[in-house]
Every structure is written in C-alpha cells, then in structure tokens.
Protein backbone atom coordinates (compact mmCIF):
# COMPACT_ATOMS: atom_id res chain seq x y z
CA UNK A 1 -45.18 -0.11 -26.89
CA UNK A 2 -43.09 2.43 -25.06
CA UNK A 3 -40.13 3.46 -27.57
CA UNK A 4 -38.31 5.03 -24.93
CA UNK A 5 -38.26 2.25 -23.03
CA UNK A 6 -36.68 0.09 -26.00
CA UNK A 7 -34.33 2.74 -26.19
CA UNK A 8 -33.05 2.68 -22.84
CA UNK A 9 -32.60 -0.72 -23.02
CA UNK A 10 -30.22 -0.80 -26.11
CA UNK A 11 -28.30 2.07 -24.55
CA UNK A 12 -27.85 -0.22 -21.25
CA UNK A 13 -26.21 -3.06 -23.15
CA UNK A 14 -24.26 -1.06 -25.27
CA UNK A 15 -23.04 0.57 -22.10
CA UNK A 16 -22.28 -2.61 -20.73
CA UNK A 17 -20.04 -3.93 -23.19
CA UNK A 18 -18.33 -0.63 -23.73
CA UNK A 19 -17.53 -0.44 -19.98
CA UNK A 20 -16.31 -4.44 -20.07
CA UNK A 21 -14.67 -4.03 -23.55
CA UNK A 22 -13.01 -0.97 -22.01
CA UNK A 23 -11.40 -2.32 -18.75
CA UNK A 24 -10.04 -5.17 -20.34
CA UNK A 25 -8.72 -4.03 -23.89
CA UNK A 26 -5.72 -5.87 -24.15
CA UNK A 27 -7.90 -9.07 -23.09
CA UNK A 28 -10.14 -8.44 -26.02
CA UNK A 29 -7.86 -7.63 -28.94
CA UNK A 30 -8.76 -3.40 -28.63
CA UNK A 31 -5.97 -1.65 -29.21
CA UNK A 32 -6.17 0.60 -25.97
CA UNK A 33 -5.08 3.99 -28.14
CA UNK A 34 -8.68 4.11 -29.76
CA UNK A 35 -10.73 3.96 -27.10
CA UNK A 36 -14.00 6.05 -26.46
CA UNK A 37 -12.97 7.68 -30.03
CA UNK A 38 -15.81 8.78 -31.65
CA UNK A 39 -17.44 6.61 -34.30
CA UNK A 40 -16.11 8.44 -37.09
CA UNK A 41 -13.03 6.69 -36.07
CA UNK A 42 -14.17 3.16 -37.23
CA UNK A 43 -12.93 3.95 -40.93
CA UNK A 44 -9.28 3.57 -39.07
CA UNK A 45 -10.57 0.10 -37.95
CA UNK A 46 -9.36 -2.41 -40.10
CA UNK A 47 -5.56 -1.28 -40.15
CA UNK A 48 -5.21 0.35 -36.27
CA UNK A 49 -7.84 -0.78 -33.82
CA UNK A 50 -7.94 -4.70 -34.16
CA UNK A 51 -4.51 -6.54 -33.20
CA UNK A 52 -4.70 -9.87 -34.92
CA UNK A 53 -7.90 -11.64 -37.07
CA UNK A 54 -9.17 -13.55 -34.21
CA UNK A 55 -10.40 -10.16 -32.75
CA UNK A 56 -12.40 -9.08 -35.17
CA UNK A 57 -15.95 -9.71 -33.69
CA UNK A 58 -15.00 -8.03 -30.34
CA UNK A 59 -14.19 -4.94 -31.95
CA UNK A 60 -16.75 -4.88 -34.16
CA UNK A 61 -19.51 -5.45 -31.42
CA UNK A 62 -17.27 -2.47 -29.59
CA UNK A 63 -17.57 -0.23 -32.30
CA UNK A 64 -20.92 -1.26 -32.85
CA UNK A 65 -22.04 -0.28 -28.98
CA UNK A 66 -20.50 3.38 -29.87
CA UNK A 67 -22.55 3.61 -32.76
CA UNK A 68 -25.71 2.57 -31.24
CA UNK A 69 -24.82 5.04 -27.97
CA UNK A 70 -23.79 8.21 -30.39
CA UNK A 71 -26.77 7.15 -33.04
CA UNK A 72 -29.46 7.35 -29.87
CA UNK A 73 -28.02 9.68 -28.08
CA UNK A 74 -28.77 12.37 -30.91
CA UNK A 75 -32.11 10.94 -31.59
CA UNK A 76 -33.14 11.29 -28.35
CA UNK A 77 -32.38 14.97 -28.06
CA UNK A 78 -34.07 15.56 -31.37
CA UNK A 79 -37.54 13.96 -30.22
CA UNK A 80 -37.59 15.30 -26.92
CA UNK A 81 -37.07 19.27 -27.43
CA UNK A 82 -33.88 19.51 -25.44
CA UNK A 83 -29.83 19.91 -25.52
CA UNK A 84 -27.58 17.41 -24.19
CA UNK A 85 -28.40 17.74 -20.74
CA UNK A 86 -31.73 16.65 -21.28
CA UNK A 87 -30.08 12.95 -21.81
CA UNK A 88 -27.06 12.02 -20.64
CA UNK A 89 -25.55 8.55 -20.57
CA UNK A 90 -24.26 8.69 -16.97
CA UNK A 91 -24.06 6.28 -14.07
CA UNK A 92 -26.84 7.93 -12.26
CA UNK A 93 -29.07 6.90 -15.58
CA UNK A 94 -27.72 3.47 -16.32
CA UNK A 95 -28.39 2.71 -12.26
CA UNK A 96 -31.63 3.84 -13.45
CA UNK A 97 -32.26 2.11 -16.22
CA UNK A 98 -30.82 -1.32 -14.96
CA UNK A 99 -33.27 -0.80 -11.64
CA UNK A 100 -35.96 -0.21 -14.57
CA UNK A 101 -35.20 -3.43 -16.10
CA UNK A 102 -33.86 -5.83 -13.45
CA UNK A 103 -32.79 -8.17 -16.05
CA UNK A 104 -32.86 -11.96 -14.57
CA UNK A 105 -31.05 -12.84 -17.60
CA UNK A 106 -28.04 -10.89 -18.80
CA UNK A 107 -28.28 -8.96 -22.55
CA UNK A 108 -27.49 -10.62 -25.61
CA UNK A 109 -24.11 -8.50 -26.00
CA UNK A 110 -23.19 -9.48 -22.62
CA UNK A 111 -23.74 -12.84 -23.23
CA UNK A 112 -21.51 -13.03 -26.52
CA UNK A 113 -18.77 -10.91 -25.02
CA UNK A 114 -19.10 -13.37 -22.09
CA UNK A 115 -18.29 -16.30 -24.66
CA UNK A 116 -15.79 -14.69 -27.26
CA UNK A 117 -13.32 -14.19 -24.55
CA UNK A 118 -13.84 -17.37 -22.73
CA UNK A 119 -12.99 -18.98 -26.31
CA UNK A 120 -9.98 -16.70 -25.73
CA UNK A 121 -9.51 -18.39 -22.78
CA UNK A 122 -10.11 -15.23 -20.45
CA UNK A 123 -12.94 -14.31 -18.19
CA UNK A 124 -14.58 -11.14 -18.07
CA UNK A 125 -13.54 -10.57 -14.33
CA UNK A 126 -10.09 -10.88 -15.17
CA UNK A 127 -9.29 -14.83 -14.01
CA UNK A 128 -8.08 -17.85 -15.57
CA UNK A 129 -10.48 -20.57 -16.75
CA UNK A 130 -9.24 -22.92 -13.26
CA UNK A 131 -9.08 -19.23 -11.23
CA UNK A 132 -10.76 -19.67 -7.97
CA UNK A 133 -11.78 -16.46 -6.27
CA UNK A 134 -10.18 -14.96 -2.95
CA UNK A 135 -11.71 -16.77 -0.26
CA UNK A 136 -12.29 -14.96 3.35
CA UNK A 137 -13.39 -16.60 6.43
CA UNK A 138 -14.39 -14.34 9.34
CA UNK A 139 -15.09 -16.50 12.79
CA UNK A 140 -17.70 -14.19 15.01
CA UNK A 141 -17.95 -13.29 18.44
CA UNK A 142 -19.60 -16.35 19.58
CA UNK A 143 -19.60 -19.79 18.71
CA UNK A 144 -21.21 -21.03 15.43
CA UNK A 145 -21.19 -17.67 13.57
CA UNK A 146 -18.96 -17.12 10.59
CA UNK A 147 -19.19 -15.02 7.83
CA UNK A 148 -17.57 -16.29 4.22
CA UNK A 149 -16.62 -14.26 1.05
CA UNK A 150 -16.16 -15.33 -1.45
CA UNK A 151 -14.73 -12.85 -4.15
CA UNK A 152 -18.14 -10.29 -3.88
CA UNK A 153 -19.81 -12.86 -2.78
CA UNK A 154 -21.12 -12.97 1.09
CA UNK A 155 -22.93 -15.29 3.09
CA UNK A 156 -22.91 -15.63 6.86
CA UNK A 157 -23.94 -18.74 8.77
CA UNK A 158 -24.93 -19.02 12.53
CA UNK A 159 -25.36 -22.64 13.99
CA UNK A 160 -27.89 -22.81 17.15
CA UNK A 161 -29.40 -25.57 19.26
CA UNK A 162 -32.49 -26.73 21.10
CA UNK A 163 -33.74 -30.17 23.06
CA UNK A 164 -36.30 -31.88 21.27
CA UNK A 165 -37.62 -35.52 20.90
CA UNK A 166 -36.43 -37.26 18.21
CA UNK A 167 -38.11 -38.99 15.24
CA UNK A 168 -40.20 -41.94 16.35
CA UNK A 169 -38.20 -43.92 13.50
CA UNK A 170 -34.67 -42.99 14.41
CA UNK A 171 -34.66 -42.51 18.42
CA UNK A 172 -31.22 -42.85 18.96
CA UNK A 173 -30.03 -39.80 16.60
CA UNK A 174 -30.34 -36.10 16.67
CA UNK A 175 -31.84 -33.90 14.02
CA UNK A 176 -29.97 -31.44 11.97
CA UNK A 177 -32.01 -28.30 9.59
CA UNK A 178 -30.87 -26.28 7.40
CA UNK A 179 -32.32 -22.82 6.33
CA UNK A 180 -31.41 -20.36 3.36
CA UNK A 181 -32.33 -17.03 3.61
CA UNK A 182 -31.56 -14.81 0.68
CA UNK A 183 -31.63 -10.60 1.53
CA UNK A 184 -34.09 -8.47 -0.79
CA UNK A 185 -30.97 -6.13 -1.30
CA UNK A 186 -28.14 -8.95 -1.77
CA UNK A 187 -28.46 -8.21 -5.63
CA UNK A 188 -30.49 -6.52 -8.47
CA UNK A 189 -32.34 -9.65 -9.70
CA UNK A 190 -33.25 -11.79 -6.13
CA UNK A 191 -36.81 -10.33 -6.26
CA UNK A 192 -37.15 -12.96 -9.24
CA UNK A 193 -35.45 -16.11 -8.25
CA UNK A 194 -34.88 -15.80 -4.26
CA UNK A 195 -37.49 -18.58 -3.27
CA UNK A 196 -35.74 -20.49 -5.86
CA UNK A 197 -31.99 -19.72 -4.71
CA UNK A 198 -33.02 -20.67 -0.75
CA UNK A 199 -34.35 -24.16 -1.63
CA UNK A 200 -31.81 -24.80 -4.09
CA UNK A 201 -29.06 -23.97 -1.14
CA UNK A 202 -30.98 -25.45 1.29
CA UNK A 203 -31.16 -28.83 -0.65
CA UNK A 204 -27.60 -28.79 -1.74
CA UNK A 205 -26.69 -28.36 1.93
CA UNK A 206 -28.89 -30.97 3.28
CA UNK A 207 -27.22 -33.17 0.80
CA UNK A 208 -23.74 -32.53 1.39
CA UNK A 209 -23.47 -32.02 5.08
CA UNK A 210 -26.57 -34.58 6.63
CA UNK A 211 -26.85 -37.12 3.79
CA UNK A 212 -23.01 -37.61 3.53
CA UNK A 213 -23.04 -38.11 7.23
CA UNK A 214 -20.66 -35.37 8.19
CA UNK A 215 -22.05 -35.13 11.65
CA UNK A 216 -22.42 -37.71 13.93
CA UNK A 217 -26.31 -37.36 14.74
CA UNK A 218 -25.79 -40.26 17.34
CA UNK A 219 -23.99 -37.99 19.76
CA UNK A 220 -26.22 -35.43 19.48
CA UNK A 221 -28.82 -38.30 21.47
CA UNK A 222 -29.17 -36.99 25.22
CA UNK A 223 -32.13 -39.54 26.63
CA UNK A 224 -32.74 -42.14 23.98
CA UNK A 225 -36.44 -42.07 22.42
CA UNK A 226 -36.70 -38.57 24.36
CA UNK A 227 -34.65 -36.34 24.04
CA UNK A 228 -32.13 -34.85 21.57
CA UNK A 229 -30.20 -32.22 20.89
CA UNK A 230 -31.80 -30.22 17.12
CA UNK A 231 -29.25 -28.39 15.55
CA UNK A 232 -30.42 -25.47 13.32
CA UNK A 233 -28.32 -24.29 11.07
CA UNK A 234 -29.43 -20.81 9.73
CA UNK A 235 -27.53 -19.51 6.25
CA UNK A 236 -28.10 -15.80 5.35
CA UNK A 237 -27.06 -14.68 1.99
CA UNK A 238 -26.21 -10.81 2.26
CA UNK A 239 -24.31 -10.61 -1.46
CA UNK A 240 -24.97 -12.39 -4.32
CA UNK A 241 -22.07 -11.89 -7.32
CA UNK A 242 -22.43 -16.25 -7.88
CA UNK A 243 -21.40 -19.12 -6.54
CA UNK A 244 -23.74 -19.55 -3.97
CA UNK A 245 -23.32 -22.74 -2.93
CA UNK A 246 -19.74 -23.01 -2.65
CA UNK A 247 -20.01 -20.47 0.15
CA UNK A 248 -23.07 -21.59 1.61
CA UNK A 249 -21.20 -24.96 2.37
CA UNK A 250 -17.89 -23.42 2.90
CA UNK A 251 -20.05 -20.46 5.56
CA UNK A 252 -21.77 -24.21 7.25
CA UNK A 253 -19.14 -26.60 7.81
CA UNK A 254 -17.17 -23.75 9.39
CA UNK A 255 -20.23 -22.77 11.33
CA UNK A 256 -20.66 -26.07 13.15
CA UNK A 257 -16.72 -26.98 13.50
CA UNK A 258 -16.72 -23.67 15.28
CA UNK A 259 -20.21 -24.40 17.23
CA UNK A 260 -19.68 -25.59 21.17
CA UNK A 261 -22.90 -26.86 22.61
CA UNK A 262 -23.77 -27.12 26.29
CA UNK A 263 -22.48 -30.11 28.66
CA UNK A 264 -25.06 -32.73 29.70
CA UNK A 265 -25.51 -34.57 32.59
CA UNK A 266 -27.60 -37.64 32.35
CA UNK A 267 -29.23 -39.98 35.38
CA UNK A 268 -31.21 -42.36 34.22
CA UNK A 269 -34.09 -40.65 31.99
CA UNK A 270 -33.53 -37.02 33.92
CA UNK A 271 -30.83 -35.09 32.28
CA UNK A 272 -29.09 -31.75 33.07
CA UNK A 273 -28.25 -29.18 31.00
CA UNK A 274 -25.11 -26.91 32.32
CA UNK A 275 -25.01 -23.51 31.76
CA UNK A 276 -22.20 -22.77 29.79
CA UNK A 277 -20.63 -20.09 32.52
CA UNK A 278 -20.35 -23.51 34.76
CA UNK A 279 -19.36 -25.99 32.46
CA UNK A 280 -17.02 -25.50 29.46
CA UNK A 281 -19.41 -26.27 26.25
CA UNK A 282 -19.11 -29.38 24.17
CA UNK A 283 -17.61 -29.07 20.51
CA UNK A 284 -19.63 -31.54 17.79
CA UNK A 285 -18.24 -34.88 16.22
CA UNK A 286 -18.12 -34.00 12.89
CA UNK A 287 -16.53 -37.46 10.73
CA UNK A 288 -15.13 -35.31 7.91
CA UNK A 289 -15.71 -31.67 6.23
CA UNK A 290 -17.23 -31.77 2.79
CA UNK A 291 -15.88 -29.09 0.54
CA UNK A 292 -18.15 -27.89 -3.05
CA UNK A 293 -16.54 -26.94 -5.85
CA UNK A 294 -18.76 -26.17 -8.91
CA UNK A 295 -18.06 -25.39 -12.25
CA UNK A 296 -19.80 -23.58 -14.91
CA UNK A 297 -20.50 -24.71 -18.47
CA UNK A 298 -21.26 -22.75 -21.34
CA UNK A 299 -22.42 -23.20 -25.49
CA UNK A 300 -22.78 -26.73 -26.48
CA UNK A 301 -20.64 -27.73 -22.88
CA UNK A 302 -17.11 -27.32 -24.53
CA UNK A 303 -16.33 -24.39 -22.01
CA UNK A 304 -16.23 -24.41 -19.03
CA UNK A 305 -14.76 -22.16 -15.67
CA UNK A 306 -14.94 -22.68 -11.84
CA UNK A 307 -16.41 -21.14 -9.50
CA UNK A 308 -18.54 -19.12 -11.66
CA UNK A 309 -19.66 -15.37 -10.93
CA UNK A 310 -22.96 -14.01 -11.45
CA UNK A 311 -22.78 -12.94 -14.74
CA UNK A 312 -22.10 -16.50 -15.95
CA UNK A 313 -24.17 -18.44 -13.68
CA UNK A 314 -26.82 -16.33 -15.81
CA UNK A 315 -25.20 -17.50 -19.30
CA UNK A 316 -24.22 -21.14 -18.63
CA UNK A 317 -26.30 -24.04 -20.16
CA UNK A 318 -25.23 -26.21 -17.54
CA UNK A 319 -23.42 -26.87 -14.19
CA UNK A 320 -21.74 -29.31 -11.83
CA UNK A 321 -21.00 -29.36 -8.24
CA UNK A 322 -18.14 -32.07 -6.86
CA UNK A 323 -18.25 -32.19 -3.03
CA UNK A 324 -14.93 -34.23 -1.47
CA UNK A 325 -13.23 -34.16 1.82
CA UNK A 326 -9.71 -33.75 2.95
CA UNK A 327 -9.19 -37.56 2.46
CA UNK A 328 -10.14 -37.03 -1.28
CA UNK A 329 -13.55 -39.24 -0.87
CA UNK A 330 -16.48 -38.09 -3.36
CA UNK A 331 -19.11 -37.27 -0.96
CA UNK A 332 -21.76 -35.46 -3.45
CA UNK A 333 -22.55 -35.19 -6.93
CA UNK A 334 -24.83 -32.66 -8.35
CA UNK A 335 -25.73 -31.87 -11.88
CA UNK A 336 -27.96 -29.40 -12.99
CA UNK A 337 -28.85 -27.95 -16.80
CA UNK A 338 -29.56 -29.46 -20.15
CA UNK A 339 -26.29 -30.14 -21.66
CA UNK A 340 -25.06 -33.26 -20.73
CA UNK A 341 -21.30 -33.95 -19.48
CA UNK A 342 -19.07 -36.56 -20.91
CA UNK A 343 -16.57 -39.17 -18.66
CA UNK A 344 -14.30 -37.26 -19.64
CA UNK A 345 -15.74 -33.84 -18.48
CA UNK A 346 -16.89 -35.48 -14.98
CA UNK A 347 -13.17 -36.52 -14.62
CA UNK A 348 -11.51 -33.33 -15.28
CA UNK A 349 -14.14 -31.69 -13.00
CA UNK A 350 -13.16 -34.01 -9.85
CA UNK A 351 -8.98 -33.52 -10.82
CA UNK A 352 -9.51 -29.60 -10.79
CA UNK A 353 -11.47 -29.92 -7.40
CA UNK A 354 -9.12 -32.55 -5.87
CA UNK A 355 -6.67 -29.58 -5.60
CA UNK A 356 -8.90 -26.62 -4.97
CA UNK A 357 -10.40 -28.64 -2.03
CA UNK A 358 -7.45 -28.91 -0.23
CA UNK A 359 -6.69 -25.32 -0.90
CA UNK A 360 -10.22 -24.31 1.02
CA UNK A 361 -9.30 -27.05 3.89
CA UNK A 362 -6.44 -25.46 4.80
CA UNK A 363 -8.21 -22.16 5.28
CA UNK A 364 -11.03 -23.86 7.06
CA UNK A 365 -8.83 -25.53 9.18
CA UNK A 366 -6.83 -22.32 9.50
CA UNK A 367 -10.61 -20.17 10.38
CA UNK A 368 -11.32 -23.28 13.24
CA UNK A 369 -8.17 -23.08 14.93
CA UNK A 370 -8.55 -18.90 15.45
C-alpha cells in the first residue's frame, strides 16, 4: 500500500473543507476571527470559536481538518529528509493530488459538510434551498446554434437537417435525433461516467422534446412515403459543474425555435429544395416548449435543493426531473435513485417548478426573439 498516497488523500479533504468552511464562516457557525489559527488555538474553542450549540460539529470537523493538515504536514517532513519546502500544501499540489485521485464520488468530509449546512438550510455555493442558478442564453451566428449556462455549467446545442425517407411505419412524419456529446476536459471526473452522462441526456431529451410531441414531425413530411426532412439535433457539453439536463433541454428547445430550414417546392412526387440565398428559410412548428426543472434529494429524502451543482449531484440519494410548458401542462416525469418520494414531495416538486418554468420561458422567449 502506498502511505504517501493515503496521505495525500487525507490532506485533500481536509483542504477541501477548510477552503469551504473558510469562505462561508458565518454560514457555518465559525466565528470568522479564528480562522487559519493554528491548532493550538482549539483550547479557545468551546467559549470563542463556535457561535451557538447547533454549530458544534462544523467546527469541530474544521478544527479537526487543521489538525490533520498541521499533524501531516510535520510528519511528512520528518520521513522524507527535508524542510518545509520539500512539502507544501499549495494549490499547485492539491491540483495535483485531486488529478491523482479523480474522485467520481466526493470525500466523506465533503459529503457531511455538504449535509450539516443544508440542515442549516444553506448550500455550500452560497444559494437558498429553491435558488435557481443564473441562467445565460447566447443565440449564434447562424440558425440553430445556441450556447446555455447555466451557473458554471455550459452546454451548446446546434440543430441541422437532411432529406431522408421516412420510417416504413410512420410515412407521413419526419424523424427527429438527438446526440450528447460530453468533452474529455468539461470536468475532472467525465473520464468515469461520460458514456453514462450522454445516454442519460440523450434519453431525457428524447423524452421530453419527441415523446411529448413538441414538434410537429408531420410538417417536417416533404413527399409522403419518400421523403422527409431528419432533424439532428447535436448537444455538446463543454462544462460540467451539474445540472446537466436542465441545460441540455433548455440549450435544445432554444436550438430548434431558433432553427430555419430551407423552403420546399413540391410537384407531384418531385420536390425542390431552395437555396436559402433565394428563398427566405422556413422556421419549425413546434406545439409548445418543454422546460426541466430537477431537484436534488439528499439522506433519507427529507432534503432536498433545485437545480443541483456538481458537488451534490455526487451526494444525493435520489432525484427528480418535472418537465412543463408555458401553459403549466406536465409533459415529463423522471425519477431516478433509491429513495422513494412521497405525494407530498412530488407535489411540492411540480409547485416550485410551476414558477421557475415560467421564469426560464421568459428568457427563452426573450433568446428567440434576438
């Protein structure tokens, strides 16, 4: 067994929750004065560092992560022959260590920080429990390419098209695809779960946007039994801080509002395709714009936030995606994880995303119209 490597990983967490513990203090009961004292300090604990009872195990897994820092700090230099610069708990090491580990799960200290302030009723990134992050929509250049982000989150979506024949069981309808692609740099742990991420987007998005029957595949038909227009719609995931699905959807809805295809003419079974510098190109009927809004659950299912981030995705027990339109109609369900939801919970879920959907319409509507 490689000590060393044991070592670095107790120094990472410890890091970890220092640094969170540290940019939130007032969050977390700390009293902000005795921070980064040394660990001689945690004699003073009892009557200066904690503000009220309820703090009392976030302070003492603070003061615990300077102990274990200090404590293997100095055993490090002892056992490898060297001074202080021999080891030094930097950024330039942790970025090492945490490319060493690439942790698909987060540490055990992360996790518990994660829940003591969420039973605070804080987050770790500084929102409230109902919080949704900033949401950015981007149109591009040309039609059917928009970028999304969402918080740290980014994900761009490009809409393209193609003649085809159609399925011999439905000749009268077009064909819509969907494709996830996740980038080998979008974050530290995609190397482990990016074939999983794609179909998981992919299927969500095949469910919300085809099987809701949010595009009308019927007048994508150009010769019927022959030929059809096949919409691809390609989803690229360049950041992943969590939530991927919310912007995937958010990133493809946009994508084919925004999408123009060319004009047809059709004469009998010969049709003609206009180039789009003769013709003006053809925008897609699209019956309504699914929104997702998913939510996060953590412990035994009690907590719960919305629009998780990366760092609880990789905590919770269980989650749930709502998908409604502007007209407040349920178009998708989607539950995931082993804890199971009460009515109750389900309700709550579909209340919350009643009014964050029409929040996100508005800025949809808002990124079509530009």
């Amino acid at each position: 067994i490689n000590v060393t490597h044991h070592l670095n990983i107790m120094v990472y967490d410890a890091y970890h929750f220092i640094k969170h513990a540290e940019a939130n203090p007032q969050c977390f009961g700390l009293n902000p004065k005795m921070l980064g004292k040394p660990c001689g300090a945690q004699k003073h604990c009892y009557d200066r560092v904690w503000m009220d009872d309820a703090n009392l195990t976030t302070a003492m897994h603070y003061w615990m992560a300077q102990d274990i820092t200090a404590r293997l700090h100095l055993w490090h230099m002892q056992n490898s022959g060297g001074g202080a610069d021999k080891y030094t708990l930097n950024n330039t090491r942790v970025r090492e260590i945490e490319l060493e580990m690439l942790e698909t799960e987060p540490s055990n200290i992360e996790t518990q920080f994660l829940l003591d302030a969420l039973q605070r009723g804080h987050r770790t990134d500084g929102r409230g429990i109902y919080d949704y992050r900033t949401l950015k929509i981007t149109g591009g250049s040309t039609s059917g390419l928009v970028t999304v982000q969402l918080g740290q989150t980014r994900v761009l979506a490009r809409v393209s098209c193609t003649v085809t024949r159609p399925y011999p069981d439905r000749p009268t309808e077009g064909i819509v695809q969907f494709n996830a692609e996740m980038s080998s740099l979008c974050a530290p742990h995609v190397d482990h779960t990016m074939r999983s991420q794609e179909v998981t987007v992919t299927r969500m998005l095949e469910r919300v946007l085809r099987q809701s029957r949010a595009i009308d595949t019927e007048a994508l038909c150009i010769v019927a039994g022959h030929k059809v227009w096949t919409l691809r719609v390609d989803v690229h995931i360049l950041d992943d801080a969590g939530n991927l699905v919310d912007a995937a959807a958010i990133a493809a809805i946009c994508a084919l509002r925004r999408f123009r295809r060319p004009d047809v003419t059709v004469d009998g079974e010969t049709a003609v395709i206009h180039d789009v510098r003769d013709r003006n190109p053809v925008p897609l009927s699209i019956h309504h714009t699914p929104v997702c809004v998913s939510f996060a659950f953590f412990g035994a299912g009690e907590l719960m936030v919305i629009d998780p981030s990366l760092l609880e995705e990789q905590a919770r027990v269980s989650w749930f995606t709502v998908t409604l339109n502007a007209h407040k109609e349920v178009c998708a369900l989607n539950k995931a994880g082993g804890v199971a939801l009460t009515h109750e919970q389900i309700k709550r879920c579909v209340q919350v995303a009643v009014a964050k959907v029409e929040e996100i319409n508005e800025k949809i509507q808002e990124a079509v119209n530009a």
